[in-house]
Protein backbone atom coordinates (compact mmCIF):
# COMPACT_ATOMS: atom_id res chain seq x y z
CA UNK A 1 -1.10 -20.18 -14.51
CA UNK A 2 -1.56 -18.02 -12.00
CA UNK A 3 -4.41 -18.99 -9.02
CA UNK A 4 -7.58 -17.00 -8.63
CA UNK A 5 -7.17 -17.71 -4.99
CA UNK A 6 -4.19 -15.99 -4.60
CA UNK A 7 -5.79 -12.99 -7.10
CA UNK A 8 -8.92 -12.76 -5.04
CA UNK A 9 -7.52 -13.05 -1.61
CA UNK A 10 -5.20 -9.86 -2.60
CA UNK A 11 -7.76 -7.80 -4.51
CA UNK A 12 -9.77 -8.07 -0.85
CA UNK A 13 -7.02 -7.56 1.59
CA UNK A 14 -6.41 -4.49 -1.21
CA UNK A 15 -9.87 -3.14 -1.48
CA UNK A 16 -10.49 -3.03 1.92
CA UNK A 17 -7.32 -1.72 2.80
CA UNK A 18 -7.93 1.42 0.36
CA UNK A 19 -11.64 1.63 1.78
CA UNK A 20 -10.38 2.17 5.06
CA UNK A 21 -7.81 5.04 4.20
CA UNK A 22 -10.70 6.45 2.15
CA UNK A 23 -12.53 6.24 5.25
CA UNK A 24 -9.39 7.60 7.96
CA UNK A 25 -9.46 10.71 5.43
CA UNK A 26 -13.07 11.21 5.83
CA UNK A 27 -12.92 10.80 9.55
CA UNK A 28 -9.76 12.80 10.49
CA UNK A 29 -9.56 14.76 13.50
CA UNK A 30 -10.68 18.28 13.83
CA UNK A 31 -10.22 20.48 16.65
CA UNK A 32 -12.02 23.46 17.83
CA UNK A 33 -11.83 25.63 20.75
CA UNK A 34 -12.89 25.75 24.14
CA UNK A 35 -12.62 27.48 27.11
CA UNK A 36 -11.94 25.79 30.70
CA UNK A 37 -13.48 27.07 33.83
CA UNK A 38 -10.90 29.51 34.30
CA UNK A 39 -11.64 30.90 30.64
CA UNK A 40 -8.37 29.66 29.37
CA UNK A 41 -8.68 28.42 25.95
CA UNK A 42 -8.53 24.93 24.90
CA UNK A 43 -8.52 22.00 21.94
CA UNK A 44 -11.60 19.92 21.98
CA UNK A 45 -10.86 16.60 19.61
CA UNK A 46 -13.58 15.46 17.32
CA UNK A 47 -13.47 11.05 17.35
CA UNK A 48 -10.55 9.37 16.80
CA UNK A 49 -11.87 6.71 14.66
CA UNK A 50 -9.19 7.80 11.67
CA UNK A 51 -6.10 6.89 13.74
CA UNK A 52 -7.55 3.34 13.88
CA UNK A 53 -8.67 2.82 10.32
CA UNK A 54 -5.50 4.16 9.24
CA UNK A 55 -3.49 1.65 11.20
CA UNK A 56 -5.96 -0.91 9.83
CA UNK A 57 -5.51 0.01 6.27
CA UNK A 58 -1.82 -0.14 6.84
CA UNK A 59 -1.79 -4.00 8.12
CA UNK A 60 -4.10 -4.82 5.39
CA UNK A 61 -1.53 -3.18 2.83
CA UNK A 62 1.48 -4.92 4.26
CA UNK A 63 -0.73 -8.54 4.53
CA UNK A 64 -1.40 -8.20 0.96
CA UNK A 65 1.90 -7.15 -0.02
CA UNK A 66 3.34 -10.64 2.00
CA UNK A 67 0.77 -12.99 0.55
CA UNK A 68 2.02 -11.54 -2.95
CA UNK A 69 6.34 -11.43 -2.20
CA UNK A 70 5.60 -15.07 -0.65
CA UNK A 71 3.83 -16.58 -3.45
CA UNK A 72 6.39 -15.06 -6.51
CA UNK A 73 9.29 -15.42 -3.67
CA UNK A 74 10.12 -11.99 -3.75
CA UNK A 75 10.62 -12.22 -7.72
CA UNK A 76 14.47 -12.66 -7.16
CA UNK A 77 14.60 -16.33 -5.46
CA UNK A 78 13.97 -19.67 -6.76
CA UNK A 79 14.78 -21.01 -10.35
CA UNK A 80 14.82 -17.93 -12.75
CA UNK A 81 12.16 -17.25 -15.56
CA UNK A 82 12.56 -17.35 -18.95
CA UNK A 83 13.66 -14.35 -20.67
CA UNK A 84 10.80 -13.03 -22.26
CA UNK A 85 8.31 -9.93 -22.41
CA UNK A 86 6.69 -11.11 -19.33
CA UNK A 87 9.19 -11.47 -17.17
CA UNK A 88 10.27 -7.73 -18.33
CA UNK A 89 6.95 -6.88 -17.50
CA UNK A 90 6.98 -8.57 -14.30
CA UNK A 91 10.03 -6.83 -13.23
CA UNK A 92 8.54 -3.27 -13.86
CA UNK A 93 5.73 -4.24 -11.88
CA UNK A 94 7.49 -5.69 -8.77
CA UNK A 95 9.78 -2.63 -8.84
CA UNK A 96 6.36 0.29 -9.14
CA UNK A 97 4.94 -2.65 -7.00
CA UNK A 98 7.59 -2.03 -4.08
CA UNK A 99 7.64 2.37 -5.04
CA UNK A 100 4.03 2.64 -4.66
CA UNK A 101 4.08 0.12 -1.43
CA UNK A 102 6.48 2.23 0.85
CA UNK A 103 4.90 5.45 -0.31
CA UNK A 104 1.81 4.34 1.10
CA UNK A 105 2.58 2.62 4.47
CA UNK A 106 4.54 6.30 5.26
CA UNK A 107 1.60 8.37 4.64
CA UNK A 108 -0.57 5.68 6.53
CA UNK A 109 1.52 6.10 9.27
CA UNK A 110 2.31 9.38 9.25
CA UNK A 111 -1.09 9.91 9.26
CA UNK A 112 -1.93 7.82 12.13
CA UNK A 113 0.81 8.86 13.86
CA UNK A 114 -0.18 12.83 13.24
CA UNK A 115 -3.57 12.23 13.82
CA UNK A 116 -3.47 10.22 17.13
CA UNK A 117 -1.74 13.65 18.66
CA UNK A 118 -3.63 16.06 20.53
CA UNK A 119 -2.36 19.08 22.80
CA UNK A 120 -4.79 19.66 25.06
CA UNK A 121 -4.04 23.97 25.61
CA UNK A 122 -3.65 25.65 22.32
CA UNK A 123 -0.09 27.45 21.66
CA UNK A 124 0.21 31.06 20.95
CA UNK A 125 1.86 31.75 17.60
CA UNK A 126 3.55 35.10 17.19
CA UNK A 127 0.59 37.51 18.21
CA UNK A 128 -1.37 35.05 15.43
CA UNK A 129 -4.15 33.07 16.08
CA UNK A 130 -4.58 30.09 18.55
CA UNK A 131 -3.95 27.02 16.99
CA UNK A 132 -4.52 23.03 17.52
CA UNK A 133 -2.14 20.31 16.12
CA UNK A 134 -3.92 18.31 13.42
CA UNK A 135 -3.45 16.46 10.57
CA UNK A 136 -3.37 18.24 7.59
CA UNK A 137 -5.93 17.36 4.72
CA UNK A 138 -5.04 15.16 2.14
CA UNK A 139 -2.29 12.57 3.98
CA UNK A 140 -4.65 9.73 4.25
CA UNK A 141 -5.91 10.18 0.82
CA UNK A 142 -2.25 9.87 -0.51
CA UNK A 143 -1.89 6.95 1.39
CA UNK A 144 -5.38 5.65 -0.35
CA UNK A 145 -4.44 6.75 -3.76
CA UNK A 146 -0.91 4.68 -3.61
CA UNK A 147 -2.50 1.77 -1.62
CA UNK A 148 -4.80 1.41 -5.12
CA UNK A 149 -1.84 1.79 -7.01
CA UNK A 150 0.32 -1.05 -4.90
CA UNK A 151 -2.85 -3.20 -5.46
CA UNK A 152 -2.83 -2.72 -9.17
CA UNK A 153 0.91 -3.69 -9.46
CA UNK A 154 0.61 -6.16 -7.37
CA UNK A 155 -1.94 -7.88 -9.03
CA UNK A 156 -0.14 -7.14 -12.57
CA UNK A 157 3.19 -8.42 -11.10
CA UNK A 158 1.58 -11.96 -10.07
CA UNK A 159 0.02 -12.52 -13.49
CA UNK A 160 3.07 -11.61 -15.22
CA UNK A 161 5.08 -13.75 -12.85
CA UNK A 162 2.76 -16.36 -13.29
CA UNK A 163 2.76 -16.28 -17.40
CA UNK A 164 6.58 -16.16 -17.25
CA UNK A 165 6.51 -19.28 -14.80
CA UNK A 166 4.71 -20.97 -16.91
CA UNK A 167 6.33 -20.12 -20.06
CA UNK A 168 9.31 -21.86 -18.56
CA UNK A 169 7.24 -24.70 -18.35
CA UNK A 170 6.93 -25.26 -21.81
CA UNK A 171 9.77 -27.59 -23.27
CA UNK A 172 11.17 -25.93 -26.72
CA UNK A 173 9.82 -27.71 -29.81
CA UNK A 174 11.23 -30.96 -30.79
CA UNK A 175 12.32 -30.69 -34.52
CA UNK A 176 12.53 -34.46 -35.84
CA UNK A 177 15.55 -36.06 -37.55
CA UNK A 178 19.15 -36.51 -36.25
CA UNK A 179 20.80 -33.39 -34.98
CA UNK A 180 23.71 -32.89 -37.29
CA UNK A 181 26.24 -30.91 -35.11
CA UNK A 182 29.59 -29.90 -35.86
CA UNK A 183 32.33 -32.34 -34.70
């Protein structure tokens, strides 16, 4: 069956992953102006802390996601599973697993990426309004919203795996008497 080690030790690496993107969207970047001694204007960063939880969310993600592909080896090597509704089950997990997993390490890392850059003099934009590079709202809490969802597949995917190993454990039935074959 499948280990509660390997359950729990996900569902942490997981929770705190999607904790700190939570927490990299709450403590994005935002810029304001202000001026230099010359009066020219400039972007003043607020703390950076975002870039780093972000990065931190995304190792957590991808530690998970090994400790998981490692343990089921990668659902495609060693001996196959018996046919069955869990290893169908299994299957649609690994592959919403793996959708959900790349989705969210690119807007992790977009995100850190976006957020670590500052321009320190504001550009002009067509007679418009001075402007400041930051991230836009909302990247970091995509990037939480499929780390929870890579969690839950994850953690479906194992115990399916698990229940399908196990089912082809379990030697058929024997039926008594002489087995009367054709010839």
């Amino acid at each position: 069956m499948a280990s509660i080690i390997i359950l729990a030790a996900v569902f942490v690496l997981d929770v705190v992953a999607f904790v700190l993107a939570v927490g990299a969207e709450k403590r994005r970047n935002i810029a304001t102006l202000g001026q230099d001694t010359s009066g020219r204007p400039y972007c003043v960063y607020s703390s950076d802390a975002s870039t780093g939880y972000g990065i931190g969310a995304l190792l957590l993600l991808l530690a998970g996601q090994a400790v998981v592909m490692v343990v089921t080896r990668c659902f495609c090597c060693g001996r196959a599973l018996s046919p069955g509704r869990w290893r169908a089950f299994s299957g649609f997990c690994f592959i919403a697993c793996w959708f959900a997993f790349v989705i969210a390490e690119l807007c992790l890392l977009a995100g850190s990426v976006r957020n670590a850059y500052h321009t320190k003099y504001s550009t002009l934009v067509m007679r418009g309004p001075l402007r400041c590079a930051m991230l836009r709202k909302g990247v970091f809490a995509a990037g939480a919203a499929f780390t929870f969802l890579t969690a839950l597949f994850a953690e479906l995917h194992y115990l399916f795996f698990a229940k399908a190993r196990h089912a082809a454990d379990v030697p058929p039935p024997i039926v008594g008497g002489i087995g009367m074959t054709r010839m």
